[in-house]
N, C-alpha and C. Protein backbone atom coordinates (compact mmCIF):
# COMPACT_ATOMS: atom_id res chain seq x y z
N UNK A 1 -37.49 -28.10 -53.21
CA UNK A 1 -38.56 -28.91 -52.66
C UNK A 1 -38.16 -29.36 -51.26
N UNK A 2 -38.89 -28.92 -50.26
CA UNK A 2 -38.42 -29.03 -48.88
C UNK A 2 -38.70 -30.82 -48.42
N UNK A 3 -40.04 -30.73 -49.24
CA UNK A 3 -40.49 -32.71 -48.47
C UNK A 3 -38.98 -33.54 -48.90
N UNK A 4 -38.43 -33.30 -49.18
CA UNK A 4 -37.05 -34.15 -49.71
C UNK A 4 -36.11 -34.32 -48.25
N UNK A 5 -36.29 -32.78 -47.80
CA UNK A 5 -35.54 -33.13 -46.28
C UNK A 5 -36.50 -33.67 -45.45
N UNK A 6 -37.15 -33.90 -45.10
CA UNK A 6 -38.58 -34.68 -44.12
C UNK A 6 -37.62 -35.79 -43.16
N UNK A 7 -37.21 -36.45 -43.88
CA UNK A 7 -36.95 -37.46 -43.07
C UNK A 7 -34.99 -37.34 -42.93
N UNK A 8 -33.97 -36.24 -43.32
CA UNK A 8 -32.89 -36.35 -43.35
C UNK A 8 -32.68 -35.63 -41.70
N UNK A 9 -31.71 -36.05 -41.05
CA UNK A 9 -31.53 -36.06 -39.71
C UNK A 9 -30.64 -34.63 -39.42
N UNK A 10 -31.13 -33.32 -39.77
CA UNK A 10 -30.77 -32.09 -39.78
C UNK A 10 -30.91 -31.47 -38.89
N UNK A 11 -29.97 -30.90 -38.43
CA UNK A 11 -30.09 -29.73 -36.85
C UNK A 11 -30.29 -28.15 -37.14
N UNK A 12 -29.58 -27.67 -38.62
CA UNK A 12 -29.35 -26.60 -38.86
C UNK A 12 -29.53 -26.46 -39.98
N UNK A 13 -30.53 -25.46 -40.74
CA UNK A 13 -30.46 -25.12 -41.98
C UNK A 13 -30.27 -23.80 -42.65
N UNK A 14 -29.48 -23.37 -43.17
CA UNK A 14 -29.13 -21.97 -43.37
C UNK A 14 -29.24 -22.08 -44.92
N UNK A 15 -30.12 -20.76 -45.49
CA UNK A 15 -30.26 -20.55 -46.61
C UNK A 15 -29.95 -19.25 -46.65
N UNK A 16 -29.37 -18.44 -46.93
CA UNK A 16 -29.23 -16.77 -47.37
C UNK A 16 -29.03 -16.03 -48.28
N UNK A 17 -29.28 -15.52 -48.65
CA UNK A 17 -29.12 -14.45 -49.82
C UNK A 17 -30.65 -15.17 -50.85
N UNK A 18 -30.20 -13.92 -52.32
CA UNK A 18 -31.57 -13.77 -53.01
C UNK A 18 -31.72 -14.61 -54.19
N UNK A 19 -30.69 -16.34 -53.61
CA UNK A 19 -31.20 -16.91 -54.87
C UNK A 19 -31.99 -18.04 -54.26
N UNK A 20 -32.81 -17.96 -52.67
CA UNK A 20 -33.36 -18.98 -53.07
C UNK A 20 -34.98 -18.92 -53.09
N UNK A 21 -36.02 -19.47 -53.08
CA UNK A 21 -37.19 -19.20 -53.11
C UNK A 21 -38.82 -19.85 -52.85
N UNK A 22 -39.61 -19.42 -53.09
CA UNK A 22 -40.91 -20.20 -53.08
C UNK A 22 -41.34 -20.28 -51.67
N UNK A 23 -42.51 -21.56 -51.28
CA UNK A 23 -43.31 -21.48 -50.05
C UNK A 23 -42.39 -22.76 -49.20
N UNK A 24 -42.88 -22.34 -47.82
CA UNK A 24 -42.15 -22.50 -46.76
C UNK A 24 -42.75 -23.48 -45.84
N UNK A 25 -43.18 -24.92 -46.69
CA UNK A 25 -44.01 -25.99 -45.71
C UNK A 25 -43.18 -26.28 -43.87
N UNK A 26 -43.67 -25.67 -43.00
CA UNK A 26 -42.61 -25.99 -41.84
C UNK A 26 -42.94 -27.47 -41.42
N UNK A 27 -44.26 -28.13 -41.85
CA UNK A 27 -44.44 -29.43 -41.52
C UNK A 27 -43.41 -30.25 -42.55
N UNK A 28 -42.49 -29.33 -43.32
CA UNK A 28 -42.20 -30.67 -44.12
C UNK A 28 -40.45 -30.92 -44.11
N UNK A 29 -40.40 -30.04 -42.72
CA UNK A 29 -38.74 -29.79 -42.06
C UNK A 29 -38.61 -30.97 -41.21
N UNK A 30 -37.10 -31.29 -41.20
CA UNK A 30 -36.76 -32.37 -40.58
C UNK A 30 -37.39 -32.40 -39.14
N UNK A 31 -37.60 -33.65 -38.24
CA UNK A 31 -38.01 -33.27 -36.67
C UNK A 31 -37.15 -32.49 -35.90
N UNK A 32 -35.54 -33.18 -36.16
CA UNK A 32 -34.50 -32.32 -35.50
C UNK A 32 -34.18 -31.85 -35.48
N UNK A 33 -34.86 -30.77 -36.35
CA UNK A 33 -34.32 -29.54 -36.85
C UNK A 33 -34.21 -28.13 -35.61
N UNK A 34 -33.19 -27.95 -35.34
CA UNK A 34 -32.87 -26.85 -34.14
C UNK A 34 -32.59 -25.95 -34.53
N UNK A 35 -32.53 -25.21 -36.09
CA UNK A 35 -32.40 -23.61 -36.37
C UNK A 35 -32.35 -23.61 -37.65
N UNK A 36 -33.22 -22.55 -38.38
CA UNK A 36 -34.03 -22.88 -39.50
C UNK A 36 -33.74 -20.84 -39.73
N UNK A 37 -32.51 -20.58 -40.99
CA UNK A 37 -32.23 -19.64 -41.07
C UNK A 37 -32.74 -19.56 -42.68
N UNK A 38 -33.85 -19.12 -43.10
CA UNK A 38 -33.95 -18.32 -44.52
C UNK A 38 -34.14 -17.24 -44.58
N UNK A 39 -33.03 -16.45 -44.25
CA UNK A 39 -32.81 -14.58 -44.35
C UNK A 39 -32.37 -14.26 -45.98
N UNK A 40 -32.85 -13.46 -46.15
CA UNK A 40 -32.91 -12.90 -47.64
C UNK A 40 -32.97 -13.10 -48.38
N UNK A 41 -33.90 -14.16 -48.78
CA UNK A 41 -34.30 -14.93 -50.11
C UNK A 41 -35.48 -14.21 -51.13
N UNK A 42 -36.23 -14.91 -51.48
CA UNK A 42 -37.19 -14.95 -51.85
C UNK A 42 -38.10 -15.70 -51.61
N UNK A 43 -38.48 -15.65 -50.60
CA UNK A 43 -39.53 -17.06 -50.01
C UNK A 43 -40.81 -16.25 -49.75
N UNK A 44 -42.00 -16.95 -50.21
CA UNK A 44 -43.43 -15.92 -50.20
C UNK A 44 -43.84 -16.72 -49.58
N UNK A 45 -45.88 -16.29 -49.36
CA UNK A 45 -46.48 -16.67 -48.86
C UNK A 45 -47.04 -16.96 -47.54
N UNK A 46 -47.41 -17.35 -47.18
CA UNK A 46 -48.55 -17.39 -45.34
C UNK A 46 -47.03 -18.77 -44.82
N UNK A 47 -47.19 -18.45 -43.46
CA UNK A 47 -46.26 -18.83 -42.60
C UNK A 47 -47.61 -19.49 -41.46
N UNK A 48 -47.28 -20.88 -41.59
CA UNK A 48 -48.21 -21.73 -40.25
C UNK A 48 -47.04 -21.84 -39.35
N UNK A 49 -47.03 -20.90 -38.55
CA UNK A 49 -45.47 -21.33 -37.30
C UNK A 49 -46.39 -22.22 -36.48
N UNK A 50 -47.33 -22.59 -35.93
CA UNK A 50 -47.69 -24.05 -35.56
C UNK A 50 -47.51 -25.67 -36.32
N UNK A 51 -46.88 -25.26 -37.19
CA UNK A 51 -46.27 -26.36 -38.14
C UNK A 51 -44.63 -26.90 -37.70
N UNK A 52 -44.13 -25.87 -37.25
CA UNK A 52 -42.66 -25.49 -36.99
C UNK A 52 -42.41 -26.89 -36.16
N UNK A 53 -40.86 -27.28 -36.30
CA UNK A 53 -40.19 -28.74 -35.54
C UNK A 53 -40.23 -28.55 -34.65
N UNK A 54 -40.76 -29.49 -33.54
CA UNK A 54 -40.91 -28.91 -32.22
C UNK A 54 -39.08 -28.74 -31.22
N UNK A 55 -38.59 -29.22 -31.68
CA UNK A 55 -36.94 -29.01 -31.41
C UNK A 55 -36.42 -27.82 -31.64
N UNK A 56 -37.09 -26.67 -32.72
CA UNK A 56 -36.77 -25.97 -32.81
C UNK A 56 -36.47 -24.96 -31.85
N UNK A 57 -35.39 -24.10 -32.19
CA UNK A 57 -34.51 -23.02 -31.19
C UNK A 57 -34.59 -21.72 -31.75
N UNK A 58 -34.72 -21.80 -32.93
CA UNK A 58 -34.19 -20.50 -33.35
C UNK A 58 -35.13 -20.45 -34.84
N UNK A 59 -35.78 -19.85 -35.39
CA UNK A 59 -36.53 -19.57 -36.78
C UNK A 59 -35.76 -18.24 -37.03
N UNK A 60 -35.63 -17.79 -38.26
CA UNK A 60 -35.28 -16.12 -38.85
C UNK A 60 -35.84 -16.61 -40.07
N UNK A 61 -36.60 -16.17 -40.44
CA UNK A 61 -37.45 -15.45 -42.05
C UNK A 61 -37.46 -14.55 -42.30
N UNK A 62 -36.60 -13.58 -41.49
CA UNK A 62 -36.55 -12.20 -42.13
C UNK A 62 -36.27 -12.10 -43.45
N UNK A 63 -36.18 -10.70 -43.71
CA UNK A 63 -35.85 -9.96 -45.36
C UNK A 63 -36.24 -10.90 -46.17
N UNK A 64 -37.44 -11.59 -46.45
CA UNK A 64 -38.37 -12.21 -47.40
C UNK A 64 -39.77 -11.82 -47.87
N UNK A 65 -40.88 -12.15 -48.62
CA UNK A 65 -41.33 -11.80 -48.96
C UNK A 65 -43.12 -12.57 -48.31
N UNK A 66 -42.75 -13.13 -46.97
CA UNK A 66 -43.84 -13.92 -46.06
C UNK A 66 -44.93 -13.02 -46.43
N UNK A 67 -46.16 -13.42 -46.45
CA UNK A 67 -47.16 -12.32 -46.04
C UNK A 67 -48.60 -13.37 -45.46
N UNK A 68 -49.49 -11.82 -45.17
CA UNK A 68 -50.42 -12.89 -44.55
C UNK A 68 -50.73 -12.22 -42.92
N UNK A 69 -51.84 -12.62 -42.44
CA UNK A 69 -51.77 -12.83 -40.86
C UNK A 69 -50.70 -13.41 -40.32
N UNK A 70 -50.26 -13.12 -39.21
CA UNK A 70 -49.43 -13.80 -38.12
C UNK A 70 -49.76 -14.08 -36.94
N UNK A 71 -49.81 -15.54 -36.65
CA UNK A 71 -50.36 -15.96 -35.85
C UNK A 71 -49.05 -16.55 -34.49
N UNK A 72 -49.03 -15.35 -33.53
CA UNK A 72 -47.96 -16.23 -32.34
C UNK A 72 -48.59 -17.03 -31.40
N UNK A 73 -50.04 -16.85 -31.40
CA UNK A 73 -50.98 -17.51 -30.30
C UNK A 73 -51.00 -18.97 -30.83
N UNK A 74 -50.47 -19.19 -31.84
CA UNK A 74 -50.04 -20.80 -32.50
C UNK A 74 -49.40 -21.80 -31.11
N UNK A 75 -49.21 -23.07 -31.47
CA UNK A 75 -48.71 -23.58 -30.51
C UNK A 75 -47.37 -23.90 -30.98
N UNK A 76 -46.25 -22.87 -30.23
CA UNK A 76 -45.00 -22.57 -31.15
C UNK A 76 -43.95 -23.47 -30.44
N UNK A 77 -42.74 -24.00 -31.16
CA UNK A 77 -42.28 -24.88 -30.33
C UNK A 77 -41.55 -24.27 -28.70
N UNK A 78 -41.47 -24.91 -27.64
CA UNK A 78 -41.42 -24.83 -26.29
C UNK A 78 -40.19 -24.48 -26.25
N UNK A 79 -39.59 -24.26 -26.98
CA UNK A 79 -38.18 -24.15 -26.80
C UNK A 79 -37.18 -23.21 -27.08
N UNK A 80 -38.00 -22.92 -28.42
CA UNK A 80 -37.77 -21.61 -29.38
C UNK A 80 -37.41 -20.13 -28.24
N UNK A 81 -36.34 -19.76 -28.93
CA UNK A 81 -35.38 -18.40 -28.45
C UNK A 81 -35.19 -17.68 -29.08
N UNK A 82 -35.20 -17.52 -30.64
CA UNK A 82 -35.01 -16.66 -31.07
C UNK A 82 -36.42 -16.58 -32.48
N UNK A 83 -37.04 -15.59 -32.84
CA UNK A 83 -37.89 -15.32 -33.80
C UNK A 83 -37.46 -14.30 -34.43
N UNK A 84 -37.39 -14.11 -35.46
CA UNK A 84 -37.15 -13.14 -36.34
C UNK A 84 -38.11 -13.14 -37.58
N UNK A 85 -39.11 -12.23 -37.62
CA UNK A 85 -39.97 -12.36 -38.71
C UNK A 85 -40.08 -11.24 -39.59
N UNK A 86 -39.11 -9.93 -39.18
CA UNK A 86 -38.99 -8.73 -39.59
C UNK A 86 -38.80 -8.83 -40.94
N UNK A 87 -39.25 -7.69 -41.91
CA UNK A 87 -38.73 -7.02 -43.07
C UNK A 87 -39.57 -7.87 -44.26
N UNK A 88 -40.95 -8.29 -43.48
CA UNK A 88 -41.29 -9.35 -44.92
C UNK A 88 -42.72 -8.06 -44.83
N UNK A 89 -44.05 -8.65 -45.39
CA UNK A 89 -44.85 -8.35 -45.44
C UNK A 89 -46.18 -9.07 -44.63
N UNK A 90 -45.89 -9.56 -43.34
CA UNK A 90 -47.11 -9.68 -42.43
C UNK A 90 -47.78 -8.34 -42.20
N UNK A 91 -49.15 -8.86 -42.30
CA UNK A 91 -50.10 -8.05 -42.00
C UNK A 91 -51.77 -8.53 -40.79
N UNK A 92 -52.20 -7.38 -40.14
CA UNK A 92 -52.94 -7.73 -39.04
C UNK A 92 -52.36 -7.62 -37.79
N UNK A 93 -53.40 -8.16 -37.13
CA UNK A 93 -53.22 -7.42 -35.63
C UNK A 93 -52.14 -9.01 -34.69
N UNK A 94 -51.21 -8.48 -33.87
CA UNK A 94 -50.16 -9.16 -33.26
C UNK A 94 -50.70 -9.74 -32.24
N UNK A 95 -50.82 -10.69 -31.85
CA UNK A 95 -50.90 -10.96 -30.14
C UNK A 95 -49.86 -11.92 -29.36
N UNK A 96 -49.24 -10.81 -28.55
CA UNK A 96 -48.05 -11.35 -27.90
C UNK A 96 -48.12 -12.17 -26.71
N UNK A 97 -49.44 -12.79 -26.26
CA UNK A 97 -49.19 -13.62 -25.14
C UNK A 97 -49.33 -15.07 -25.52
N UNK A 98 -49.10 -16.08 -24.46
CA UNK A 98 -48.31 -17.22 -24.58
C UNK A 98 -47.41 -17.72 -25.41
N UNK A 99 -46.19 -16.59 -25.54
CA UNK A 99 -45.09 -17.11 -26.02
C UNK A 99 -44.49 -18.03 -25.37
N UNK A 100 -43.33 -18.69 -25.89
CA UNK A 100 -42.91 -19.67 -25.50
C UNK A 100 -41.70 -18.63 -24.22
N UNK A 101 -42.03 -19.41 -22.69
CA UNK A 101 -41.24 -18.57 -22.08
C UNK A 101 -39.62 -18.53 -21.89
N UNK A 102 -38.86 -19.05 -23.55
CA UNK A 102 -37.19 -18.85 -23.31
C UNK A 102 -37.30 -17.79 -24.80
N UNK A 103 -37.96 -17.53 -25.21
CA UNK A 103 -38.34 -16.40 -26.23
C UNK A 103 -37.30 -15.37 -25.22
N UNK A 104 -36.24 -15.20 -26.61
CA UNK A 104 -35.12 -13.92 -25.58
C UNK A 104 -35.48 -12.73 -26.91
N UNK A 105 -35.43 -13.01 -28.25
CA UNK A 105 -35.58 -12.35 -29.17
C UNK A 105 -36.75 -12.50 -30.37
N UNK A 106 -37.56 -11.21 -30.32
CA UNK A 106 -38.65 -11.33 -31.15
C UNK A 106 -38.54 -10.03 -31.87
N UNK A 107 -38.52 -10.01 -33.23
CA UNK A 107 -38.47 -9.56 -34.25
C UNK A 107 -39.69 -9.12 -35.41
N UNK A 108 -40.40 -8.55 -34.89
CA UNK A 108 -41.18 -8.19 -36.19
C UNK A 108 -41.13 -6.36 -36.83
N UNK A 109 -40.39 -6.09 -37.02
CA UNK A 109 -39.99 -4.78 -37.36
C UNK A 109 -40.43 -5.02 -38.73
N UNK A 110 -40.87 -3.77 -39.49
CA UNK A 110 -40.63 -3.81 -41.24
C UNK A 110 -41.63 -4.30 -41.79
N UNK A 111 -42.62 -4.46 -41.08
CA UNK A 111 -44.03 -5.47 -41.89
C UNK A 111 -44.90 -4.49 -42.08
N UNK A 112 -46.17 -4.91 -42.46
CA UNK A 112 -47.55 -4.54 -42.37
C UNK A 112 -48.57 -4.57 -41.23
N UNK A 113 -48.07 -4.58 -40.18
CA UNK A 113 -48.90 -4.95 -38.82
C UNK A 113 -49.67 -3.67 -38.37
N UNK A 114 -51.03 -3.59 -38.06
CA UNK A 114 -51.91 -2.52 -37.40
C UNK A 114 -52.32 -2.60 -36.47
N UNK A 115 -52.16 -3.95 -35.62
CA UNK A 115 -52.38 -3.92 -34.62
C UNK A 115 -52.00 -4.84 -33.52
N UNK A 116 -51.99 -4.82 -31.92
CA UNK A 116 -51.05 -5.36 -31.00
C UNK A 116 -51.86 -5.54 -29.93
N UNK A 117 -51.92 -6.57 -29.58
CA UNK A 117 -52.37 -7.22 -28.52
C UNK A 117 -51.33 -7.60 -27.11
N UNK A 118 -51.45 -7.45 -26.10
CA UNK A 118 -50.56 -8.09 -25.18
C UNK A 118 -51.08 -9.53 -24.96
N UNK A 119 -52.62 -9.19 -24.16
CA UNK A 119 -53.09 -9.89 -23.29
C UNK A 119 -53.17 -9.30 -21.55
N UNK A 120 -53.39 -10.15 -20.69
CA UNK A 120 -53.57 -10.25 -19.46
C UNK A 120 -51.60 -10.35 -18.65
N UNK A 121 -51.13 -11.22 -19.64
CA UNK A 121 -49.70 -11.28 -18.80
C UNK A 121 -48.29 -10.30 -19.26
N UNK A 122 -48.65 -8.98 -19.28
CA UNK A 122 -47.76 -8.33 -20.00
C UNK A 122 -46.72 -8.37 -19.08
N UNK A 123 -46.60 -8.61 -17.54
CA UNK A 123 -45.67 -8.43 -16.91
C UNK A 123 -44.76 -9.58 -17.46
N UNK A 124 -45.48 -11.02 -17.30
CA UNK A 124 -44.38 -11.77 -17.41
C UNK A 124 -43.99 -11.98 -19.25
N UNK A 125 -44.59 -10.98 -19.82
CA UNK A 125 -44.33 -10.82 -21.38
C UNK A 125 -42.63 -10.55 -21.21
N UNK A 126 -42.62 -9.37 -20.29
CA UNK A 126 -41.30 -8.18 -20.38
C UNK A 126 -40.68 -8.52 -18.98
N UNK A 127 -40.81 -9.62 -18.31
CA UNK A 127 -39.70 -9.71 -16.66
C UNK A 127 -39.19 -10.53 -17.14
N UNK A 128 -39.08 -11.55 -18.48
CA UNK A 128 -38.05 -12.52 -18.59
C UNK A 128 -37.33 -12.49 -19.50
N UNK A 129 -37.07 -13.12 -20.21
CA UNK A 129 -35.59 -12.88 -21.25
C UNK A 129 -35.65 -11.80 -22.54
N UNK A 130 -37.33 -11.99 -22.68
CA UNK A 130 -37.77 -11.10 -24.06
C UNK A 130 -37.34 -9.44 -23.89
N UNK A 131 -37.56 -9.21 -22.48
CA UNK A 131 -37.38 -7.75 -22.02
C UNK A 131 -36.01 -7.50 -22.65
N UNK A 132 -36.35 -6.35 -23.64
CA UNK A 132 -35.08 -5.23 -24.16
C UNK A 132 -35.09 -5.97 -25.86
N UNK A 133 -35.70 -7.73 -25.76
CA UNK A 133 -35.89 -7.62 -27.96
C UNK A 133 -36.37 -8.00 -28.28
N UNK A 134 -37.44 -6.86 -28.34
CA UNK A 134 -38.54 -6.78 -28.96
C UNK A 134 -38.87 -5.99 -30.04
N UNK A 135 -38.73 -5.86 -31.40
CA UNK A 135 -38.86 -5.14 -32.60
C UNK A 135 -39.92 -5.12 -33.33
N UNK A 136 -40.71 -3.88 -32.90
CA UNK A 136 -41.91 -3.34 -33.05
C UNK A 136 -41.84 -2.08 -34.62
N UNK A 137 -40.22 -2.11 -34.71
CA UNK A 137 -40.30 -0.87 -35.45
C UNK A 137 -41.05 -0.71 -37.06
N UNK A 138 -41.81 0.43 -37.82
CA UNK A 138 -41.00 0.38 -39.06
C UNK A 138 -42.76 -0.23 -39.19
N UNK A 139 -43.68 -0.32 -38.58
CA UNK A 139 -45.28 -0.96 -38.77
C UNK A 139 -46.13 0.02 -39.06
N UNK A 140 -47.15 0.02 -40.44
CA UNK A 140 -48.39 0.96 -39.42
C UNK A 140 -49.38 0.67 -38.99
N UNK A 141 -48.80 1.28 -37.51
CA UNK A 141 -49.18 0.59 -36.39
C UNK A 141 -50.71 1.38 -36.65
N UNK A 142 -52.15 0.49 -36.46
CA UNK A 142 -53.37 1.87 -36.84
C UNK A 142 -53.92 1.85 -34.83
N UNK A 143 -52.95 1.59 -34.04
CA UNK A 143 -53.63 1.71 -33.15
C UNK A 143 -52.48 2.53 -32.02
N UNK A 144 -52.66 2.92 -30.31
CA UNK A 144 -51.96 3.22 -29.80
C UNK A 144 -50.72 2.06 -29.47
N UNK A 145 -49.85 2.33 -29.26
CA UNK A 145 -48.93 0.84 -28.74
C UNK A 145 -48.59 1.34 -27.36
N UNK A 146 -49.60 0.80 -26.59
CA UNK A 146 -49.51 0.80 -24.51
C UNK A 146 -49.21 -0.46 -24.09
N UNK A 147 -47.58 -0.42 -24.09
CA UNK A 147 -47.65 -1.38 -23.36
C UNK A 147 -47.18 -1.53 -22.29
């Protein structure tokens, strides 16, 4: 039960491997929370990353069982550098503009995604830190990917 941490004064939370599980309230994570690791669990369900601590630095939900639309056009925290959302089951179309601009690593490889949006600012998508990780792989993709 995550509302239990709500109010405990946490910077880092690391959960890994396949014993832990269930849905993933991000409104119900500490405020100070600065890196929020549940890689290879069992954690299901729709992901509100506009819920996410705004302190946050770093999210990985990979190798879980997320599904759902994915929404990055959310208002994601300002700060956030690393995303990792690969290897679950998102599905629908991506849209990669107004990320947060210290976004160095974005991760969605391994899902259900068909489709990709840039937007208008693809230059400054790929002239700043994101340029070179970006993980597109492993989707079917139902459209061309020009980017």
């Amino acid at each position: 039960d995550f509302d239990a941490l709500r109010t405990v004064p946490l910077t880092t939370l690391t959960l890994r491997g396949g014993l832990f599980g269930g849905t993933v309230p991000l409104d119900a994570m500490p405020r100070s929370l600065q890196e929020l690791t549940l890689q290879g669990g069992k954690f299901s369900g729709s992901v509100d990353l506009s819920q996410a601590p705004r302190e946050l630095r770093v999210l990985d939900l990979s190798h879980n069982n997320f599904s759902g639309p994915l929404n990055l056009t959310a208002t994601l925290p300002p700060g956030l550098t690393t995303l990792r959302l690969g290897a679950n089951h998102f599905s629908g179309t991506v849209v990669l503009s107004g990320l947060p601009r210290n976004l160095s690593l974005l991760g969605l490889g391994g899902n259900q995604l068909v489709g990709l949006e840039v937007g208008n600012d693809t230059e400054a998508l790929f002239a700043g830190d994101l340029s070179g990780n970006l993980d597109l792989s492993s989707n079917p993709w139902g459209c061309p990917l020009a980017l």
